[in-house]
Protein backbone atom coordinates (compact mmCIF):
# COMPACT_ATOMS: atom_id res chain seq x y z
CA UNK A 1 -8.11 -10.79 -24.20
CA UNK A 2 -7.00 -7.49 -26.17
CA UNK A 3 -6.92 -4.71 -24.03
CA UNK A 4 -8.65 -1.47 -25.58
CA UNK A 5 -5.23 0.66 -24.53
CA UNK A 6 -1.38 0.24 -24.94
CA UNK A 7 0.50 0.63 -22.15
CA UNK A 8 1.32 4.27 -24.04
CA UNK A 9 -2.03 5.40 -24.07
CA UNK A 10 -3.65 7.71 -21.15
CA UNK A 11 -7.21 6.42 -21.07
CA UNK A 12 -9.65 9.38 -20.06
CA UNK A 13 -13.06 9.23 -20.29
CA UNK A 14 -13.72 6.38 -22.18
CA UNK A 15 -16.84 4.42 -22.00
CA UNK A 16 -16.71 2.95 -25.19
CA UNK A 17 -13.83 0.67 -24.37
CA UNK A 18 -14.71 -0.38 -20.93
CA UNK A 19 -18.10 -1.67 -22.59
CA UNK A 20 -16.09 -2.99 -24.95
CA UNK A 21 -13.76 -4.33 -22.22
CA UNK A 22 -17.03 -5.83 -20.16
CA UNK A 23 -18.29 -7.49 -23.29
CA UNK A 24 -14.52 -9.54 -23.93
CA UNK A 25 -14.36 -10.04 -20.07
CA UNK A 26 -17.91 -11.99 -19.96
CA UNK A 27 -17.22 -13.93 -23.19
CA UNK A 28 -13.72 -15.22 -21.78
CA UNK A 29 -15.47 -16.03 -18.36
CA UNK A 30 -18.25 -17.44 -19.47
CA UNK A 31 -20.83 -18.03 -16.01
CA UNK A 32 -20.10 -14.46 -14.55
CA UNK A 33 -22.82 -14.58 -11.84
CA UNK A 34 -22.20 -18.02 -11.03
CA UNK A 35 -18.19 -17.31 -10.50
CA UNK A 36 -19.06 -14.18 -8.51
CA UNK A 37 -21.17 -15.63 -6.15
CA UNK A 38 -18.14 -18.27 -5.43
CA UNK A 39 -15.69 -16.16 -4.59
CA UNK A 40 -18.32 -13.73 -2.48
CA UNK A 41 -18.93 -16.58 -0.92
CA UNK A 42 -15.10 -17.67 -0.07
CA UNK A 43 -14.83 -13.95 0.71
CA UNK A 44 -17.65 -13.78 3.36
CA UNK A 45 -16.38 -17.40 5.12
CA UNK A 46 -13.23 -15.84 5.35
CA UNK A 47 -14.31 -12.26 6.59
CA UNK A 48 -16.11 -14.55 9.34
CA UNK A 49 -13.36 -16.26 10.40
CA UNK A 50 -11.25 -12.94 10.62
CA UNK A 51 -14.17 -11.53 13.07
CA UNK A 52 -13.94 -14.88 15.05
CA UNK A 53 -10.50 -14.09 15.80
CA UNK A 54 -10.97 -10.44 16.48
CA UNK A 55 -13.33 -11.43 19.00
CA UNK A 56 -10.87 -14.07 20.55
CA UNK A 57 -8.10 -12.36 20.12
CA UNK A 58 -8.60 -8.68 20.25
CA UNK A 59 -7.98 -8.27 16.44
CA UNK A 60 -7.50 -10.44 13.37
CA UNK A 61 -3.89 -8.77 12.65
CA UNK A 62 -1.82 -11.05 13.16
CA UNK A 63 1.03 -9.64 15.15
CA UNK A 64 4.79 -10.50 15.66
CA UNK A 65 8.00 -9.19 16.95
CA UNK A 66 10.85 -7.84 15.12
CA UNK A 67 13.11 -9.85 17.52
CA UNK A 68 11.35 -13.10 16.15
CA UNK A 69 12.14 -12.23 13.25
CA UNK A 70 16.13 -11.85 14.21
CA UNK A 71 15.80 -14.63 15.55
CA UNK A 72 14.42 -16.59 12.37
CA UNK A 73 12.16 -17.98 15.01
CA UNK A 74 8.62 -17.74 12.84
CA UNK A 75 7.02 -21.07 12.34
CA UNK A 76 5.32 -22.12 9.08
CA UNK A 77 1.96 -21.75 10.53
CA UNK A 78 2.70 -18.25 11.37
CA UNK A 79 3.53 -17.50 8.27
CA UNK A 80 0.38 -19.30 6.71
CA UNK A 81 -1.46 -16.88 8.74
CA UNK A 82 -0.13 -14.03 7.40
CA UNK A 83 -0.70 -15.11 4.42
CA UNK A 84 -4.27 -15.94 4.93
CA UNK A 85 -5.01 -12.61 6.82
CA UNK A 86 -2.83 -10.47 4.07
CA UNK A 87 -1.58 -7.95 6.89
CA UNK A 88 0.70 -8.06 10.10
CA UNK A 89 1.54 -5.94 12.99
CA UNK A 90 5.27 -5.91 13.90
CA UNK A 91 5.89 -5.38 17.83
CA UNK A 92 8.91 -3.41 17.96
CA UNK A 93 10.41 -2.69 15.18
CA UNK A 94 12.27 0.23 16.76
CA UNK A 95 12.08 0.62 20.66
CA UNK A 96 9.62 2.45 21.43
CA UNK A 97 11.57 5.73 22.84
CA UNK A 98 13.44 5.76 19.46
CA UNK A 99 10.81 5.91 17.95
CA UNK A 100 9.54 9.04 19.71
CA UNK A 101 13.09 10.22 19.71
CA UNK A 102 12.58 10.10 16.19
CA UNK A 103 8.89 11.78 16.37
CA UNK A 104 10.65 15.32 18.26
CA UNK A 105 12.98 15.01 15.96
CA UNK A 106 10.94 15.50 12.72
CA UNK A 107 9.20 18.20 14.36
CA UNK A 108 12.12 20.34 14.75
CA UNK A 109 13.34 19.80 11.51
CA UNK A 110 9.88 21.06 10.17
CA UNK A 111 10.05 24.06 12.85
CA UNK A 112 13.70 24.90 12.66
CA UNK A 113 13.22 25.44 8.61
CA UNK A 114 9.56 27.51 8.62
CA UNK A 115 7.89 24.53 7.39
CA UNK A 116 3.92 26.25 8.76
CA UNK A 117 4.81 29.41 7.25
CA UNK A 118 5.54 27.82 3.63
CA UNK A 119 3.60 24.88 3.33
CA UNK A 120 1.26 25.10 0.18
CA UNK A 121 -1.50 22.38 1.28
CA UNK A 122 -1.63 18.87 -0.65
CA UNK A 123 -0.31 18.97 -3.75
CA UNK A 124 -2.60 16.26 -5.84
CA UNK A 125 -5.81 15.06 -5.77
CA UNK A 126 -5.49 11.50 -5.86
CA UNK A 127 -8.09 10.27 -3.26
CA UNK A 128 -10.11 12.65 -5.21
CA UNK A 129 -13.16 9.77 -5.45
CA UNK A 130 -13.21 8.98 -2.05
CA UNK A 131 -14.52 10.36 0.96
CA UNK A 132 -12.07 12.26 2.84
CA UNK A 133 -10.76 14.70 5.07
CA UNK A 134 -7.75 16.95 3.96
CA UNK A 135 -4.97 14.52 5.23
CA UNK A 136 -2.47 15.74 7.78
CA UNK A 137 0.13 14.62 5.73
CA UNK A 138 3.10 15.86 5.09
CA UNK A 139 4.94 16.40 1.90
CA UNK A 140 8.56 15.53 3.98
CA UNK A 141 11.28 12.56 2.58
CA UNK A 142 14.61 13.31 3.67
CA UNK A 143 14.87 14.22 7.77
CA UNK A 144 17.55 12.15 9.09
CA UNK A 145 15.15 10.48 11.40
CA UNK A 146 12.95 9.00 8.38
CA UNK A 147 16.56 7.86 6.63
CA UNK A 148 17.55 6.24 9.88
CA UNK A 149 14.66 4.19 9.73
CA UNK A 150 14.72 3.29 6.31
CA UNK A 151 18.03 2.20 6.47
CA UNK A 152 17.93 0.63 9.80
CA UNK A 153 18.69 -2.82 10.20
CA UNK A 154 15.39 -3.69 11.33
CA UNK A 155 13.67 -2.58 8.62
CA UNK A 156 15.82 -4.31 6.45
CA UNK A 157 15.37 -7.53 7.98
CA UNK A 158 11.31 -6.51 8.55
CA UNK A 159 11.19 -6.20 4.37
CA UNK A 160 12.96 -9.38 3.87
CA UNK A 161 10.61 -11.36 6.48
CA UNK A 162 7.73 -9.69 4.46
CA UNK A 163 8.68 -10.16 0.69
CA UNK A 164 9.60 -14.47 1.28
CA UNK A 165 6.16 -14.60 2.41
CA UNK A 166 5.73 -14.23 -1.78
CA UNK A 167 6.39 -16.92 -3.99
CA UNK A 168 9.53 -15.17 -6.13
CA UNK A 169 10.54 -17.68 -8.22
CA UNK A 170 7.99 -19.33 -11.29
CA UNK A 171 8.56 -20.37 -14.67
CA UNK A 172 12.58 -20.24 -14.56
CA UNK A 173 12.39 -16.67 -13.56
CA UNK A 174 13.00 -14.91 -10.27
CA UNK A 175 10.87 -12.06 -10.13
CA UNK A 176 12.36 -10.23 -7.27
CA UNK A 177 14.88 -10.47 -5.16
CA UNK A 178 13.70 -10.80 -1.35
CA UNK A 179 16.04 -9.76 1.03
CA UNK A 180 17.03 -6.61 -0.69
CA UNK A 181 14.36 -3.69 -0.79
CA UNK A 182 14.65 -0.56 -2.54
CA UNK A 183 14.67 2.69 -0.57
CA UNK A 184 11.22 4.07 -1.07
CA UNK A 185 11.25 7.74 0.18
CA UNK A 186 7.67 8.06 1.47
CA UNK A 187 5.75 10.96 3.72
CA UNK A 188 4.57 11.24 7.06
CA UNK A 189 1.40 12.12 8.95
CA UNK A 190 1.11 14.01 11.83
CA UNK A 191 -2.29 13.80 13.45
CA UNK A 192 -2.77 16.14 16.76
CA UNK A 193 -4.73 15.70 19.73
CA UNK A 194 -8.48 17.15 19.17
CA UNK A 195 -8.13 16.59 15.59
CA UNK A 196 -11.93 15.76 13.78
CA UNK A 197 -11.33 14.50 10.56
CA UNK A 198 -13.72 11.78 8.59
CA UNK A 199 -10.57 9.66 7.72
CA UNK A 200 -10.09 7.71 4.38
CA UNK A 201 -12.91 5.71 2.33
CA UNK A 202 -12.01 1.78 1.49
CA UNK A 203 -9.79 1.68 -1.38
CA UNK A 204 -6.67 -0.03 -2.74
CA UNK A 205 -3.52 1.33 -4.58
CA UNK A 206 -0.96 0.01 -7.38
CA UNK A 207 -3.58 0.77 -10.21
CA UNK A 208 -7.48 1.22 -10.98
CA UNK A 209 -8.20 0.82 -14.36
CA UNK A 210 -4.90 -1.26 -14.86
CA UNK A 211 -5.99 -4.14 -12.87
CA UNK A 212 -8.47 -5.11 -15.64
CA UNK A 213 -6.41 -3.36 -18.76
CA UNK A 214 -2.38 -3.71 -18.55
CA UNK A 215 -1.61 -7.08 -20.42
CA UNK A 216 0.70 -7.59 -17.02
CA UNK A 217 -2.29 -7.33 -14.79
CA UNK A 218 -4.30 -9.80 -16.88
CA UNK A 219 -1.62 -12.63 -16.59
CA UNK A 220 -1.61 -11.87 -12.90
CA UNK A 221 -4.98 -12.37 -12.64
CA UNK A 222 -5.53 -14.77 -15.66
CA UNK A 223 -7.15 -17.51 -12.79
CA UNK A 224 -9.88 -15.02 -12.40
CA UNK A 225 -10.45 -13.73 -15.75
CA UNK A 226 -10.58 -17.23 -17.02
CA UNK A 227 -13.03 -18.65 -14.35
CA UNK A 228 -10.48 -20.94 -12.48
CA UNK A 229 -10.22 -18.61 -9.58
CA UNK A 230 -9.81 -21.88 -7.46
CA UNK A 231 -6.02 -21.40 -8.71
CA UNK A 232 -5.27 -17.90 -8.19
CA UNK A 233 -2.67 -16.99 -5.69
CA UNK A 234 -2.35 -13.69 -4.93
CA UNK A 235 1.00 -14.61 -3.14
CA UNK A 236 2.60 -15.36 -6.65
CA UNK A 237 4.84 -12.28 -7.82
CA UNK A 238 4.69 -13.66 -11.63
CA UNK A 239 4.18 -10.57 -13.90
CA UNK A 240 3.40 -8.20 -11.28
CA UNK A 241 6.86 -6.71 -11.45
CA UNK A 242 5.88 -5.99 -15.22
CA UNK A 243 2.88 -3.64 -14.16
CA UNK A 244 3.17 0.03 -14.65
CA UNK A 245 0.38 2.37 -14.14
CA UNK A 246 -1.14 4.30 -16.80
CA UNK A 247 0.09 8.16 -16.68
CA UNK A 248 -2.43 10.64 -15.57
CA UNK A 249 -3.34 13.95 -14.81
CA UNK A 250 -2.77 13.19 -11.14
CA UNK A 251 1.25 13.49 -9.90
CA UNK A 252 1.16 11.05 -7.34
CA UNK A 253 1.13 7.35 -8.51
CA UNK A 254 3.12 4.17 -7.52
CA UNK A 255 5.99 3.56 -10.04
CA UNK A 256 7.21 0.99 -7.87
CA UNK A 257 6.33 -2.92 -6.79
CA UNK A 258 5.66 -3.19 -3.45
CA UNK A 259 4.98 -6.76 -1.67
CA UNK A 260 3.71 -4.79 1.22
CA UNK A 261 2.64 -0.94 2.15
CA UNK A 262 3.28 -0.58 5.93
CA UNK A 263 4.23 2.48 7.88
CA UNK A 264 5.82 2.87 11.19
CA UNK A 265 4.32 4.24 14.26
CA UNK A 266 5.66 7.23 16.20
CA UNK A 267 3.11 7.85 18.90
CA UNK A 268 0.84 5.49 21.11
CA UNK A 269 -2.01 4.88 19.51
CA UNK A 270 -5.64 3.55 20.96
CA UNK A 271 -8.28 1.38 18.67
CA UNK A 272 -11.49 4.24 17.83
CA UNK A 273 -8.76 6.75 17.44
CA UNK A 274 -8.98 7.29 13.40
CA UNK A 275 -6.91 3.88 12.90
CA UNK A 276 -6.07 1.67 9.89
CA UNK A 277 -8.43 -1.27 8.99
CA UNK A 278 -8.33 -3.58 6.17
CA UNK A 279 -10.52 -6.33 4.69
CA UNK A 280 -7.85 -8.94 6.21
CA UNK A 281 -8.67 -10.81 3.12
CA UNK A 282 -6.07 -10.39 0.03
CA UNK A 283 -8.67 -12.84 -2.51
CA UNK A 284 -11.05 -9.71 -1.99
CA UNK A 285 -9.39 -8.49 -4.87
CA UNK A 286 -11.15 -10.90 -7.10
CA UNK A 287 -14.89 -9.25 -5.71
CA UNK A 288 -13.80 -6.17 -7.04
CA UNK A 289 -13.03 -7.35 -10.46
CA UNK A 290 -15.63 -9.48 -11.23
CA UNK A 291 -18.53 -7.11 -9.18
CA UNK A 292 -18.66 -4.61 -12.41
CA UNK A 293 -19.06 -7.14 -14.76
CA UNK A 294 -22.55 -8.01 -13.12
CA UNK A 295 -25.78 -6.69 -14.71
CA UNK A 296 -26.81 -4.43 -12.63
CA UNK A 297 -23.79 -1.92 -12.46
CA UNK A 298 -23.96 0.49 -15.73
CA UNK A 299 -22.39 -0.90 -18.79
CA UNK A 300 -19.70 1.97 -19.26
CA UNK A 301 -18.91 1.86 -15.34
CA UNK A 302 -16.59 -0.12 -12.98
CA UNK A 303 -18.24 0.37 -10.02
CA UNK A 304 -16.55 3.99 -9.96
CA UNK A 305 -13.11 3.36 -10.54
CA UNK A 306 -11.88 6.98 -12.25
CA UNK A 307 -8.73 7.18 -14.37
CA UNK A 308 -5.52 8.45 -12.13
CA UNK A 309 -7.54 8.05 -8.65
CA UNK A 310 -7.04 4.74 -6.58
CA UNK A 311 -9.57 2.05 -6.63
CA UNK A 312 -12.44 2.31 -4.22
CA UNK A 313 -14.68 0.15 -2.69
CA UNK A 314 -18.19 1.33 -1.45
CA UNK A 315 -20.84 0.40 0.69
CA UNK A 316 -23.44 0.96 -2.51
CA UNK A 317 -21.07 -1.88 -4.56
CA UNK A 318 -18.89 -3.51 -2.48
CA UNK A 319 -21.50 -4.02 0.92
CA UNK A 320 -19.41 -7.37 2.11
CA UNK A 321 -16.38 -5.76 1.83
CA UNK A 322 -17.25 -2.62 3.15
CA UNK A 323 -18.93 -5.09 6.25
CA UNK A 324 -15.02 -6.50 6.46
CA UNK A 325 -12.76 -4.00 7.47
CA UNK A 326 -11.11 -4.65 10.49
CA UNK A 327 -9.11 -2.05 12.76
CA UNK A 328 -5.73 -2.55 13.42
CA UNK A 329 -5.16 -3.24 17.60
CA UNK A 330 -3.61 -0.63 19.84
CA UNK A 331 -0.17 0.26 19.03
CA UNK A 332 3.12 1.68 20.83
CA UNK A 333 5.31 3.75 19.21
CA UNK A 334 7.76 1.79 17.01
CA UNK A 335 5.21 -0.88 16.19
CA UNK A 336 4.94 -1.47 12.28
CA UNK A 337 2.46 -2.25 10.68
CA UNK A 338 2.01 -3.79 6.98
CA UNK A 339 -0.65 -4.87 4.40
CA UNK A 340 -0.68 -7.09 1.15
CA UNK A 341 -0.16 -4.94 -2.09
CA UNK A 342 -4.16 -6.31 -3.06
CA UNK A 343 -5.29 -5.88 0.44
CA UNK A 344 -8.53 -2.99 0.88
CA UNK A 345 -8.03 -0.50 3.55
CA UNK A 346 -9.56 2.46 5.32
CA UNK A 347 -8.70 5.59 7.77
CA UNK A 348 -11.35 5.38 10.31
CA UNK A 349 -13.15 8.55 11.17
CA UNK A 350 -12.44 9.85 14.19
CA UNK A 351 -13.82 12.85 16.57
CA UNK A 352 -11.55 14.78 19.18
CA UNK A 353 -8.92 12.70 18.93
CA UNK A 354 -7.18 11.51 22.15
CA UNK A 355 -3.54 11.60 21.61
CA UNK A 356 -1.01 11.56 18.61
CA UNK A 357 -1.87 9.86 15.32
CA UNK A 358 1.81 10.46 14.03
CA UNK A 359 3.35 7.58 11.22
CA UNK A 360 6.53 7.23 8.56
CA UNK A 361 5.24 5.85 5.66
CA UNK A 362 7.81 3.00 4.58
CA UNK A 363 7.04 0.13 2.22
CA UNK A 364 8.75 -3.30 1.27
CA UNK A 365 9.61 -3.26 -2.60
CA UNK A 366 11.77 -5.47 -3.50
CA UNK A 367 14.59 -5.07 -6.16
CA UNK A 368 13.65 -5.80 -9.43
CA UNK A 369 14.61 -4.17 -12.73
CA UNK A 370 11.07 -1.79 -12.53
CA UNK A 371 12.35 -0.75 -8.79
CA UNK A 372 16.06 -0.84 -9.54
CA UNK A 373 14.92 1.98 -11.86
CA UNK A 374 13.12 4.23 -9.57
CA UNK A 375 15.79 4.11 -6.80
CA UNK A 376 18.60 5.53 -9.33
CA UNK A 377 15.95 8.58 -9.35
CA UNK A 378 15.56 8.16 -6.14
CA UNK A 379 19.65 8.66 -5.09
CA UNK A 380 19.04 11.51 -7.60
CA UNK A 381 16.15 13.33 -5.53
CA UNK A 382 18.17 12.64 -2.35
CA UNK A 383 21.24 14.41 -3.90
CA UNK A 384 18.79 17.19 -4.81
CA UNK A 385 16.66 17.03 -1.61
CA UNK A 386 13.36 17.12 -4.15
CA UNK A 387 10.31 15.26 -4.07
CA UNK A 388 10.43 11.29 -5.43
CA UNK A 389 9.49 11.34 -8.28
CA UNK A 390 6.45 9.55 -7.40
CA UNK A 391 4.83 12.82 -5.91
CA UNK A 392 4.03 16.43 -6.46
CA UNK A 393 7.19 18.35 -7.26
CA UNK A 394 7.13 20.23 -4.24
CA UNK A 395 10.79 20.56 -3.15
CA UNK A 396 10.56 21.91 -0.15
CA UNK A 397 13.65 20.19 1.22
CA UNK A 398 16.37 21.72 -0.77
CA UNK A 399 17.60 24.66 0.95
CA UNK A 400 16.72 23.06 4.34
CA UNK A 401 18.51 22.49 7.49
CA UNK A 402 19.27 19.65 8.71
CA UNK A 403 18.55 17.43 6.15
CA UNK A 404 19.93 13.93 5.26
CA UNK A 405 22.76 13.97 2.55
CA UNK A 406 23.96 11.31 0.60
CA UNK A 407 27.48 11.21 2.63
CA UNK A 408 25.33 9.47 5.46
CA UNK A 409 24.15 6.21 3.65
CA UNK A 410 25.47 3.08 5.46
CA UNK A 411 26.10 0.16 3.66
CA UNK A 412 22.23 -0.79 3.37
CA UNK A 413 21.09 2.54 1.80
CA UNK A 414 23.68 2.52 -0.41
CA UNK A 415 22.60 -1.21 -1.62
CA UNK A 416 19.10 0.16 -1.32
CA UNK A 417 19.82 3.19 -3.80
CA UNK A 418 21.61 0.80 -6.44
CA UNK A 419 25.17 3.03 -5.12
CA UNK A 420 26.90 -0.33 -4.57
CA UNK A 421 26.07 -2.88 -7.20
């Protein structure tokens, strides 16, 4: 299929070319409806089978332990199940009173530098078509407690666990290499007691209009496009390490592959508390490309999908989905928890909260030429104590206190950062 952009070109408004794009997409297909309604249909089995075992279990995460994964102790089915469910909690990643160690720690590195008195608000709009509160995040990436987790031996071992759950190697190539991840410098959220905020809508990251336009993303999902979807895997890393999203007007994109967005918990957390939940079902991804192509959704729209925002899912064209998402189970501080790069997931509303809702944002992306390239900017930014270059340019870090310099790297970061190859 010929794409209507290059991979130079910043498509805007442009409903010319996604009719255009619709009109190649059914021709190459051939039997839209009837290919929709089979994978709603293996979508729906499986969102029933992830609410059987939420009502067994207490949730359809699966969940581990980080010592099981020391251990190597993980059998094949466990992995399968991952695999089928697309997410995973981790039990322990950190203990839990390093983790809140960790958590005091990050607030008096915010307080002991004036961080209330000269914080600007968010600096992008890129949940801009979704519903949602102003986030309590904050635009923070190098206090020493966020760099001891990312470099931790945990995490590194976590990332690795995660990342050979893909299949890496295809076609004489090795796509990425597991067991080392790059360091992603990421923010955190701090959510306080009383807090009423209406959360997140359904959504997923790592591209909107690319999944149907970058020449990468249509070998990815060439199964689909091509009405085989009976052989698409969305555990096979072929071509996705080729993607890169389109440049917009928003600053905050994903330059990087990840196998798995995850962040780290720093405070207790109780299910109806404004928590995570996902449509524990990473072939969902196929619903949302095929849905627009289906008569009754406008001919120059995809089902709202807005250059430079992430890709949503609503109840008004996505109502199985939107019936799917699952909460993530009650947490302790130093639990992890991590979702498939495809995988569709939500902030739950939440009124008065009852406690802390306080997480590190930290990722497995695996090295790989595109990520090898973002974490030589990222030892840059960490020299400079400025924003990745994935986010707003807000620098507030470089004068700071307290912050994390390069000198401290153990021998992971440094592999992390590219420093030691």
């Amino acid at each position: 299929m010929t794409t209507p952009f290059t991979a130079e070109q910043q498509p805007a408004d442009c409903p010319q070319a996604i009719r255009q794009l619709k009109r190649a997409l059914r021709a190459q297909i051939g039997d839209v409806e009837g290919l929709f309604e089979q994978v709603k249909s293996k979508i729906v089995s499986e969102i029933a089978a992830a609410r059987a075992e939420e009502a067994q279990n207490g949730s359809a995460w699966p969940q581990i332990t980080q010592a099981e994964i020391a251990a190597g102790s993980l059998d094949e089915a466990t992995r399968q199940h991952i695999r089928r469910r697309g997410c995973v909690v981790v039990r322990q990643t950190f203990p839990r009173d390093q983790a809140l160690a960790w958590d005091a720690a990050m607030m008096r590195y915010l307080d002991d530098n004036a961080f209330d008195q000269v914080y600007a608000g968010p600096g992008d709009n890129f949940f801009g078509n979704l519903d949602a509160s102003r986030p309590e995040i904050y635009p923070i990436y190098w206090s020493e407690a966020q760099m001891a987790a990312r470099q931790s031996e945990a995490m590194a071992q976590t990332q690795s666990f995660l990342n050979r759950l893909w299949k890496f190697e295809s076609g004489g190539r090795r796509w990425f290499e597991p067991d080392v991840s790059i360091l992603y410098p990421d923010r955190i959220r701090r959510r306080p007691p009383g807090t009423t905020s209406r959360g997140l809508g359904a959504h997923t990251d790592s591209g909107a209009l690319e999944r149907w336009l970058l020449p990468a993303y249509q070998k990815v999902f060439g199964p689909i496009f091509s009405n085989h979807f009976d052989q698409y895997d969305p555990w096979d890393a072929a071509h996705r390490t080729e993607v890169n999203e389109y440049q917009s007007g928003t600053t905050t994109k994903c330059s990087v592959f990840r196998t798995f967005q995850g962040w780290t918990a720093l405070s207790d957390m109780q299910p109806g508390q404004g928590l995570l939940h996902v449509v524990p079902v990473p072939e969902a991804m196929a619903y949302l490309l095929l849905r627009p192509l289906l008569n009754d959704v406008p001919e120059e729209e995809l089902c709202g999908v807005a250059p430079g925002k992430v890709l949503p899912v609503s109840a008004q064209w996505h109502p199985e989905l939107i019936d799917g998402l699952c909460s993530i189970p009650a947490l302790e501080a130093g639990d992890s928890v991590w979702w498939h790069c495809d995988v569709i997931h939500a902030v739950a509303p939440v009124e008065n909260q009852q406690g802390w809702g306080n997480v590190m944002y930290i990722p497995a992306a695996p090295l790989c030429e595109k990520n090898a390239a973002y974490a030589a900017s990222v030892a840059q930014a960490l020299a400079n104590g400025t924003s990745p270059g994935d986010f707003p340019k807000e620098d507030y870090e470089q004068h700071w206190r307290g912050r994390f310099t390069p000198q401290a790297l153990n021998a992971t970061g440094r592999r992390s950062l590219g420093l030691d190859r």
